[in-house]
N, C-alpha and C. Protein backbone atom coordinates (compact mmCIF):
# COMPACT_ATOMS: atom_id res chain seq x y z
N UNK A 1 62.29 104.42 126.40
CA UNK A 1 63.06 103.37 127.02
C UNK A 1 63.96 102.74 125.96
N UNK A 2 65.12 102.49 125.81
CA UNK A 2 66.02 102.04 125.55
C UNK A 2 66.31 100.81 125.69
N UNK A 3 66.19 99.66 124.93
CA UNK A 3 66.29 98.05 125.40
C UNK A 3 67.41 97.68 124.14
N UNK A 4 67.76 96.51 124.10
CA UNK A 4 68.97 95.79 123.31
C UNK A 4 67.76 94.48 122.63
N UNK A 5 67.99 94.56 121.15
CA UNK A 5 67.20 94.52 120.42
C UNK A 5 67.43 93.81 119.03
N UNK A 6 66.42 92.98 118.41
CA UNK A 6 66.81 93.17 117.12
C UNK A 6 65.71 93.42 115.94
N UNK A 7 66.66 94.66 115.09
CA UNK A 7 65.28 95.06 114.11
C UNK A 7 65.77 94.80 112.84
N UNK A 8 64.26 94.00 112.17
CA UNK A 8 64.08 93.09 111.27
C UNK A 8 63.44 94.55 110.36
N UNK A 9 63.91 94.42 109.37
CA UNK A 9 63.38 95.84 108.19
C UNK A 9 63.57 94.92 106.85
N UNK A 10 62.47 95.10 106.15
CA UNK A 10 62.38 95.00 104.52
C UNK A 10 61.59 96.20 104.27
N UNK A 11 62.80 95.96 102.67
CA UNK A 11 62.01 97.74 101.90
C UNK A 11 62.24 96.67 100.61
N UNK A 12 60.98 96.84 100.01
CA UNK A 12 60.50 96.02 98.52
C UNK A 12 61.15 97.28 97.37
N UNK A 13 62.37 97.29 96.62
CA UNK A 13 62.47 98.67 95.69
C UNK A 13 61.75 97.78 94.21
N UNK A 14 61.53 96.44 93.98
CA UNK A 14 61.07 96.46 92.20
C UNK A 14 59.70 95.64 92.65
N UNK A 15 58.78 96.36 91.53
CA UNK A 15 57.41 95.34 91.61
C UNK A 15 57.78 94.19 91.69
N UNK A 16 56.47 92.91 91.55
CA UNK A 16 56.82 91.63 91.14
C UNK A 16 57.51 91.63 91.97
N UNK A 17 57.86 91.96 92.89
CA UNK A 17 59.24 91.12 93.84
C UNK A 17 58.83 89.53 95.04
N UNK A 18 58.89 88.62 94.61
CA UNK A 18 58.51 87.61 95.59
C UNK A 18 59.32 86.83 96.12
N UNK A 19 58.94 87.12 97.48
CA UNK A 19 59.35 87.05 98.95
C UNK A 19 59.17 86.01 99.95
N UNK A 20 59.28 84.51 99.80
CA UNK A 20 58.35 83.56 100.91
C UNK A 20 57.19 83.57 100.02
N UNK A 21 57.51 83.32 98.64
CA UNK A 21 56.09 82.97 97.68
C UNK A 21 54.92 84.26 97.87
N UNK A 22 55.10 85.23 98.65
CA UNK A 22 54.27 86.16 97.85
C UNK A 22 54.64 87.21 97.09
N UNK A 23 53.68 87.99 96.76
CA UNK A 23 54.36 89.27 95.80
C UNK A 23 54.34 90.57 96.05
N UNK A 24 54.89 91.40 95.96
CA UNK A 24 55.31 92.59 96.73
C UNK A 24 55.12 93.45 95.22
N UNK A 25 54.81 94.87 95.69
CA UNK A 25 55.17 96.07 94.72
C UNK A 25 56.04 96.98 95.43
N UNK A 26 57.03 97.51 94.51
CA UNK A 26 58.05 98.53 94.93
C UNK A 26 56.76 99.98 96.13
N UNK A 27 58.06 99.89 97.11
CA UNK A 27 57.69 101.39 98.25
C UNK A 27 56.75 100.55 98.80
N UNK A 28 56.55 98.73 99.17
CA UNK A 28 55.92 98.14 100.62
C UNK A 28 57.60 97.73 101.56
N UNK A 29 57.22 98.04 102.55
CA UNK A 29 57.87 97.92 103.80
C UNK A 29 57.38 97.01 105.15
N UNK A 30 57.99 96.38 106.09
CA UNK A 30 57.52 96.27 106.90
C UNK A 30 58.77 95.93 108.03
N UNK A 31 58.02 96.41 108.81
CA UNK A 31 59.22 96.17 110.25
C UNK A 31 59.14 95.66 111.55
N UNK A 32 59.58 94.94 112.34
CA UNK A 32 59.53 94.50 113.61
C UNK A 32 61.02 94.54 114.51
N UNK A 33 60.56 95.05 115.70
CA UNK A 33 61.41 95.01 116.46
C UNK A 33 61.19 93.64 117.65
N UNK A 34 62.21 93.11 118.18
CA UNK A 34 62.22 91.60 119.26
C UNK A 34 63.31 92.40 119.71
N UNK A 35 62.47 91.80 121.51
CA UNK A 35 63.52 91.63 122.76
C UNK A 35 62.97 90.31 123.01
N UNK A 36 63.55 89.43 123.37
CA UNK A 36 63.97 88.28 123.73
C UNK A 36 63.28 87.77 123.14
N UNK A 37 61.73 87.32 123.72
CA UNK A 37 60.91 86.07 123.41
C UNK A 37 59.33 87.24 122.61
N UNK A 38 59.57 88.62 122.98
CA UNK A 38 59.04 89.31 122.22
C UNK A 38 58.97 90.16 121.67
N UNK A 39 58.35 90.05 120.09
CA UNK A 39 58.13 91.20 119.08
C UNK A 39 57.03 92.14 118.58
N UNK A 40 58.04 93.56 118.58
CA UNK A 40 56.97 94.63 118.71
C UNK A 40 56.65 94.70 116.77
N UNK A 41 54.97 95.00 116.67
CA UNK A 41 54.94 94.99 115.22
C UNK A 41 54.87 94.12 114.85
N UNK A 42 54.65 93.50 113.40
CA UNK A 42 55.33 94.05 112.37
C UNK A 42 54.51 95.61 112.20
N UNK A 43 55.07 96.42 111.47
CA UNK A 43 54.47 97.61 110.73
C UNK A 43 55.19 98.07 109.42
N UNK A 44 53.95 97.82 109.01
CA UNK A 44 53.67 97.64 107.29
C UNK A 44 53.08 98.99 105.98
N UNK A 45 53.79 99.06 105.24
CA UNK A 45 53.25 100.09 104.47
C UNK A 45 53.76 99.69 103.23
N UNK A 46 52.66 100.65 102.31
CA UNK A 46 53.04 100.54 100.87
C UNK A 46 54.09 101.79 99.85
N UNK A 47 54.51 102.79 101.05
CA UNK A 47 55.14 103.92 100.69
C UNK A 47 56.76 104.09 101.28
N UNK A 48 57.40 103.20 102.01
CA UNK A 48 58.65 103.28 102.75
C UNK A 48 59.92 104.17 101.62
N UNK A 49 60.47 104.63 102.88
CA UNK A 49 61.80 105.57 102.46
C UNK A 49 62.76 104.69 101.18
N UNK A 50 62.81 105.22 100.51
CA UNK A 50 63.80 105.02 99.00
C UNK A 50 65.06 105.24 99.66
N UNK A 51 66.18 104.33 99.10
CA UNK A 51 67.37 104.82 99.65
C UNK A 51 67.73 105.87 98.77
N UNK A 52 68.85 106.50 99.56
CA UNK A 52 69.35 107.52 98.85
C UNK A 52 70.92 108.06 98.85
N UNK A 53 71.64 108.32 98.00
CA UNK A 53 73.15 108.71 98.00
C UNK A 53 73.16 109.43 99.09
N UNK A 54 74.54 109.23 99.39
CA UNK A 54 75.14 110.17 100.04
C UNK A 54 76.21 111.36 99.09
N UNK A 55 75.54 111.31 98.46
CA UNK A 55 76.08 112.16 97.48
C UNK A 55 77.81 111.23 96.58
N UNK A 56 77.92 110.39 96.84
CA UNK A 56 78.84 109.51 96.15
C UNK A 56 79.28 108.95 95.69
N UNK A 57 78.17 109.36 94.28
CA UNK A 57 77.74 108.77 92.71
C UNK A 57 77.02 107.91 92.48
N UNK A 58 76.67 107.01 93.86
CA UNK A 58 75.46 105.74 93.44
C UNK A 58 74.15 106.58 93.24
N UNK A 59 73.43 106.46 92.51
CA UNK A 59 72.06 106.73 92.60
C UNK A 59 70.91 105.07 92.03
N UNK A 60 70.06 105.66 92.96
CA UNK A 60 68.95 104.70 92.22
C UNK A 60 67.36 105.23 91.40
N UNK A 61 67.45 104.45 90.55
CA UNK A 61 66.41 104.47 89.59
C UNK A 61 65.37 104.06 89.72
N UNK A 62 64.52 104.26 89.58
CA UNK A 62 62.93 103.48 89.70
C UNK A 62 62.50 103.30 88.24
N UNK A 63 62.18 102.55 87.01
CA UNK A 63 61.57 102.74 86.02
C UNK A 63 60.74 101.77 85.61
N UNK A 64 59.57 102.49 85.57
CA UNK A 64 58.33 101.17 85.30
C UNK A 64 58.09 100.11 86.24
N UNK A 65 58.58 100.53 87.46
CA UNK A 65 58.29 99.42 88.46
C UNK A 65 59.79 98.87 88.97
N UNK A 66 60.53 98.85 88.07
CA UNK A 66 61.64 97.94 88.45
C UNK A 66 63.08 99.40 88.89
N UNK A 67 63.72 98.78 89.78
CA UNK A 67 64.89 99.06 90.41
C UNK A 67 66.27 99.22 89.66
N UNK A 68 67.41 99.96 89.82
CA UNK A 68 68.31 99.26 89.28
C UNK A 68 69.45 100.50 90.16
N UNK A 69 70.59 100.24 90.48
CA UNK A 69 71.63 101.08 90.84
C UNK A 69 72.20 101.35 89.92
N UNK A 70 72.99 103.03 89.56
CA UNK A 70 73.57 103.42 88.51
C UNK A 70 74.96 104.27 89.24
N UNK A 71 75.93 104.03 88.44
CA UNK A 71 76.64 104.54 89.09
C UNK A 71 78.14 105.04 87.81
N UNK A 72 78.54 106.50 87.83
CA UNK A 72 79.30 106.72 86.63
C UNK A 72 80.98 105.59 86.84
N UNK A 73 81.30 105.15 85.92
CA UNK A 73 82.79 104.42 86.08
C UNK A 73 83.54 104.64 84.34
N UNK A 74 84.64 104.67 84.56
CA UNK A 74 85.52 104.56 83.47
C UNK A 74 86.44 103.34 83.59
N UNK A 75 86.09 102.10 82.50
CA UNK A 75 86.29 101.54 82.85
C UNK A 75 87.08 101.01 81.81
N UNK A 76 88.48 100.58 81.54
CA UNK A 76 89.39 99.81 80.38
C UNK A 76 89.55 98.65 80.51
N UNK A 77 88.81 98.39 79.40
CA UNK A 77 88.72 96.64 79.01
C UNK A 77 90.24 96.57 78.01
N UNK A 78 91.19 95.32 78.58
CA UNK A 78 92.76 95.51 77.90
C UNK A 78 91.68 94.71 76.22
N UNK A 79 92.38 94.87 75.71
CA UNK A 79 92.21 93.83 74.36
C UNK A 79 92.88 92.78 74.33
N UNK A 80 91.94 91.22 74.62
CA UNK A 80 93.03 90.56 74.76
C UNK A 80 91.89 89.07 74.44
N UNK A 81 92.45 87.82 73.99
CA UNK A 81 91.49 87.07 73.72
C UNK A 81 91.49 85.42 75.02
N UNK A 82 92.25 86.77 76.41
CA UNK A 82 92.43 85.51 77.57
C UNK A 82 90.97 86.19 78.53
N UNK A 83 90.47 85.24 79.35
CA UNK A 83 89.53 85.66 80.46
C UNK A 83 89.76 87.09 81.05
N UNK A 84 89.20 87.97 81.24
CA UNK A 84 88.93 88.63 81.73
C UNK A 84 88.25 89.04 82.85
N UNK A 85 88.59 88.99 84.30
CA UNK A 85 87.98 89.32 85.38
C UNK A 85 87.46 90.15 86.20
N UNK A 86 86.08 90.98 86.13
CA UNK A 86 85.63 92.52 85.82
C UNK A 86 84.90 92.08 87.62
N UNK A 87 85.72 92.82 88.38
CA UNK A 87 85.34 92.95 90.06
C UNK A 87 84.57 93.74 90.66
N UNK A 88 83.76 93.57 91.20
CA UNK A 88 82.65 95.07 91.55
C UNK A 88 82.78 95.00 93.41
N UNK A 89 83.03 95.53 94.15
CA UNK A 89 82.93 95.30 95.50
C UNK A 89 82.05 96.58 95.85
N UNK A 90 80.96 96.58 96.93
CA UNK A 90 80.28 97.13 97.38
C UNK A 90 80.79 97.44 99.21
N UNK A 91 80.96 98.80 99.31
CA UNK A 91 80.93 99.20 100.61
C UNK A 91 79.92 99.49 101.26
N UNK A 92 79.60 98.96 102.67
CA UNK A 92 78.34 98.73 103.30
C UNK A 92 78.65 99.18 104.43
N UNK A 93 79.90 99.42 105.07
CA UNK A 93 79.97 99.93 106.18
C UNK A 93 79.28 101.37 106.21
N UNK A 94 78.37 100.46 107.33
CA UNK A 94 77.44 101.74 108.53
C UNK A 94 76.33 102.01 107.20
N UNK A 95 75.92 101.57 106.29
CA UNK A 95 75.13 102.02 105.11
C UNK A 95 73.73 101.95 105.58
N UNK A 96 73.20 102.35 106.54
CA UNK A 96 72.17 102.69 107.61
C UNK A 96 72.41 103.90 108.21
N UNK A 97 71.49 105.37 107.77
CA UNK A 97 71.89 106.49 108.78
C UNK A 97 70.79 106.76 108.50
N UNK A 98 70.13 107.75 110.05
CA UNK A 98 68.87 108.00 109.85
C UNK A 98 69.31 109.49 110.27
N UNK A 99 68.40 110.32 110.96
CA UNK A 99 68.47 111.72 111.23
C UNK A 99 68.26 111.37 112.51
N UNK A 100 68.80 111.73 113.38
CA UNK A 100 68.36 112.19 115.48
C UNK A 100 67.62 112.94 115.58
N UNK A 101 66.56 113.14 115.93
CA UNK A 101 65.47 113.79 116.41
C UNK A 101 65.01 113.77 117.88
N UNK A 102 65.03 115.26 118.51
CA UNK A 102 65.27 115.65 120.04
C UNK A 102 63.88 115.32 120.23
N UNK A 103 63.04 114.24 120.17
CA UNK A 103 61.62 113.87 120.93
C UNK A 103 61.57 113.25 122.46
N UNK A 104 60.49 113.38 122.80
CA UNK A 104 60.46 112.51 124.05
C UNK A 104 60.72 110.90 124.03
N UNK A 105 62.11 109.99 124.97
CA UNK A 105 62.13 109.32 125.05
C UNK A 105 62.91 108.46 124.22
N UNK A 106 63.02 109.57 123.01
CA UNK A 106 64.36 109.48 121.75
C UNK A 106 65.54 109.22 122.81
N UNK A 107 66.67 108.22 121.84
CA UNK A 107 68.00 108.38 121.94
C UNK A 107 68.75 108.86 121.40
N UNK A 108 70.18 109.46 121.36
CA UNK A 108 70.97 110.04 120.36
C UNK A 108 71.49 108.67 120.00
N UNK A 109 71.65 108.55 118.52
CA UNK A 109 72.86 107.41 118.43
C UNK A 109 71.90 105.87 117.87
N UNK A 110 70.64 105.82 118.25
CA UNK A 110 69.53 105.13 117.96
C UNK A 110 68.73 105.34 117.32
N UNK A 111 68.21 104.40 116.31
CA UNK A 111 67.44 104.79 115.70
C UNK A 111 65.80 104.44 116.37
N UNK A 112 64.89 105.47 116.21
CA UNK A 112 63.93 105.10 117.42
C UNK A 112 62.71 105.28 116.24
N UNK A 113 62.04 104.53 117.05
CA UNK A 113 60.77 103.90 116.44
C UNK A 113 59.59 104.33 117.58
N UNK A 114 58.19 105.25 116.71
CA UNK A 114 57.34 105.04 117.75
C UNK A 114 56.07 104.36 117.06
N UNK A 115 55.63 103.18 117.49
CA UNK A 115 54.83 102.23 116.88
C UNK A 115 53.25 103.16 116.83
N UNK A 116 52.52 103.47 115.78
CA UNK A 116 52.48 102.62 114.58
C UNK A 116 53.00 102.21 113.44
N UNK A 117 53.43 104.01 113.00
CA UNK A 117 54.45 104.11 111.76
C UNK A 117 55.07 105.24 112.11
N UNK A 118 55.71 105.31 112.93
CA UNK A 118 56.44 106.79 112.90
C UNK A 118 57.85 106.56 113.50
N UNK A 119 59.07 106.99 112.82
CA UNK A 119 60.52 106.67 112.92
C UNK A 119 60.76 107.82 112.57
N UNK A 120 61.93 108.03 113.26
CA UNK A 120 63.15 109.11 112.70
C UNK A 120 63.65 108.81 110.85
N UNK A 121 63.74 110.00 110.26
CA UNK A 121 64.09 110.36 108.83
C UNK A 121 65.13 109.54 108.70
N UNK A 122 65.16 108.38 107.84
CA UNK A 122 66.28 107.82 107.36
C UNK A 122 66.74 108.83 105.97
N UNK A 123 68.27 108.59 106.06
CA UNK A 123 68.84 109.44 105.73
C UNK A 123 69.49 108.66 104.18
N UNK A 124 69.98 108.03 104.62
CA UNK A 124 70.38 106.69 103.28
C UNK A 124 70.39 105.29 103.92
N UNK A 125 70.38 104.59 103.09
CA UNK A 125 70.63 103.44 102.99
C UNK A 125 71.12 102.74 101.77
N UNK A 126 71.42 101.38 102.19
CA UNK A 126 72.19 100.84 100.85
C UNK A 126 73.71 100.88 100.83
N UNK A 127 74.27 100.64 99.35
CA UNK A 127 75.69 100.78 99.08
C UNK A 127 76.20 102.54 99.79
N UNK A 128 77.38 102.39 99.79
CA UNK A 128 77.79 103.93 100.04
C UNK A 128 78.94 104.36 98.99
N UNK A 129 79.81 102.87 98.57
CA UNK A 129 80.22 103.04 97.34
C UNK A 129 80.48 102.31 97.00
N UNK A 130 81.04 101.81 95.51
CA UNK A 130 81.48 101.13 94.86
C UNK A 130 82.89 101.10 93.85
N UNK A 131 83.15 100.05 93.54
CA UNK A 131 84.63 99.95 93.57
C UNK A 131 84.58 99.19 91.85
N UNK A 132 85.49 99.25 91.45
CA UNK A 132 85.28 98.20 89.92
C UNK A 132 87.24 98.14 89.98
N UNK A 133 87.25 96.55 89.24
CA UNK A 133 88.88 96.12 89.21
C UNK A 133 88.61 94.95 88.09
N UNK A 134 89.78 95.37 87.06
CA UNK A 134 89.80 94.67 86.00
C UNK A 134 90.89 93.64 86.16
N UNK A 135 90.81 91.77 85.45
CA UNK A 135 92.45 91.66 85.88
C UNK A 135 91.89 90.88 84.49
N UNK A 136 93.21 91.17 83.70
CA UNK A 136 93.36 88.86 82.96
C UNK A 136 94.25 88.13 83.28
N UNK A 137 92.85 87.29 82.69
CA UNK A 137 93.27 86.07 83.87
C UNK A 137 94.24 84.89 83.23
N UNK A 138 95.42 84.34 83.20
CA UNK A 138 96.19 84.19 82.80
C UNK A 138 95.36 82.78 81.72
């Protein structure tokens, strides 16, 4: 069944991460879906999907617990002893794709959830790219 919806998703990527005063370790997740006045879940785990490139140079790191995005840039700093304004913009459009899977009761186009823990293969998430812009500043 198909309803109009809203789904609430956290994915914890660095240990130590605290959230509403508690503390989280990297790969806990939890999710709930609400129609109107009620919500399905939460459902919770300590292993959730890592985002992942779409092949378009962001990658992410995991080391020792902690997170970090890496991404190659060439970047020219002018030589100059005025401010310098170093711009990073992140593209987010649609940065949610999962895989469609022909199951019973699945939608195309939706991402479907069958409660306890079982969802269609997310595919990436996160940035999709990134941008860098140098100016000085007068």
């Amino acid at each position: 069944m198909s309803v109009p919806g809203i789904f609430h998703n956290l994915e914890v990527l660095s240990d130590d991460t605290v959230i509403s005063g508690q503390t989280y370790a990297s790969g806990y997740y939890s999710f709930n879906f609400a129609v109107g006045s009620v919500t399905y879940g939460p459902v919770t785990g300590t292993s959730g999907p890592l985002p992942a490139s779409a092949g378009l140079g962001i990658s992410l790191s995991i080391v020792g617990g902690q997170a970090s995005y890496g991404f190659p840039v060439a970047l020219d700093v002018p030589s100059t002893s005025a401010n310098v304004a170093i711009t990073m913009l992140a593209n987010t459009n649609e940065d949610f794709r999962w895989m469609d899977q022909d199951e019973p009761g699945y939608s195309k186009g939706v991402f479907d959830v069958t409660p306890p823990s079982s969802f269609e293969p997310v595919e990436q998430f996160g940035a999709n790219s990134l941008a860098l812009s140098v100016a000085v500043e007068p």
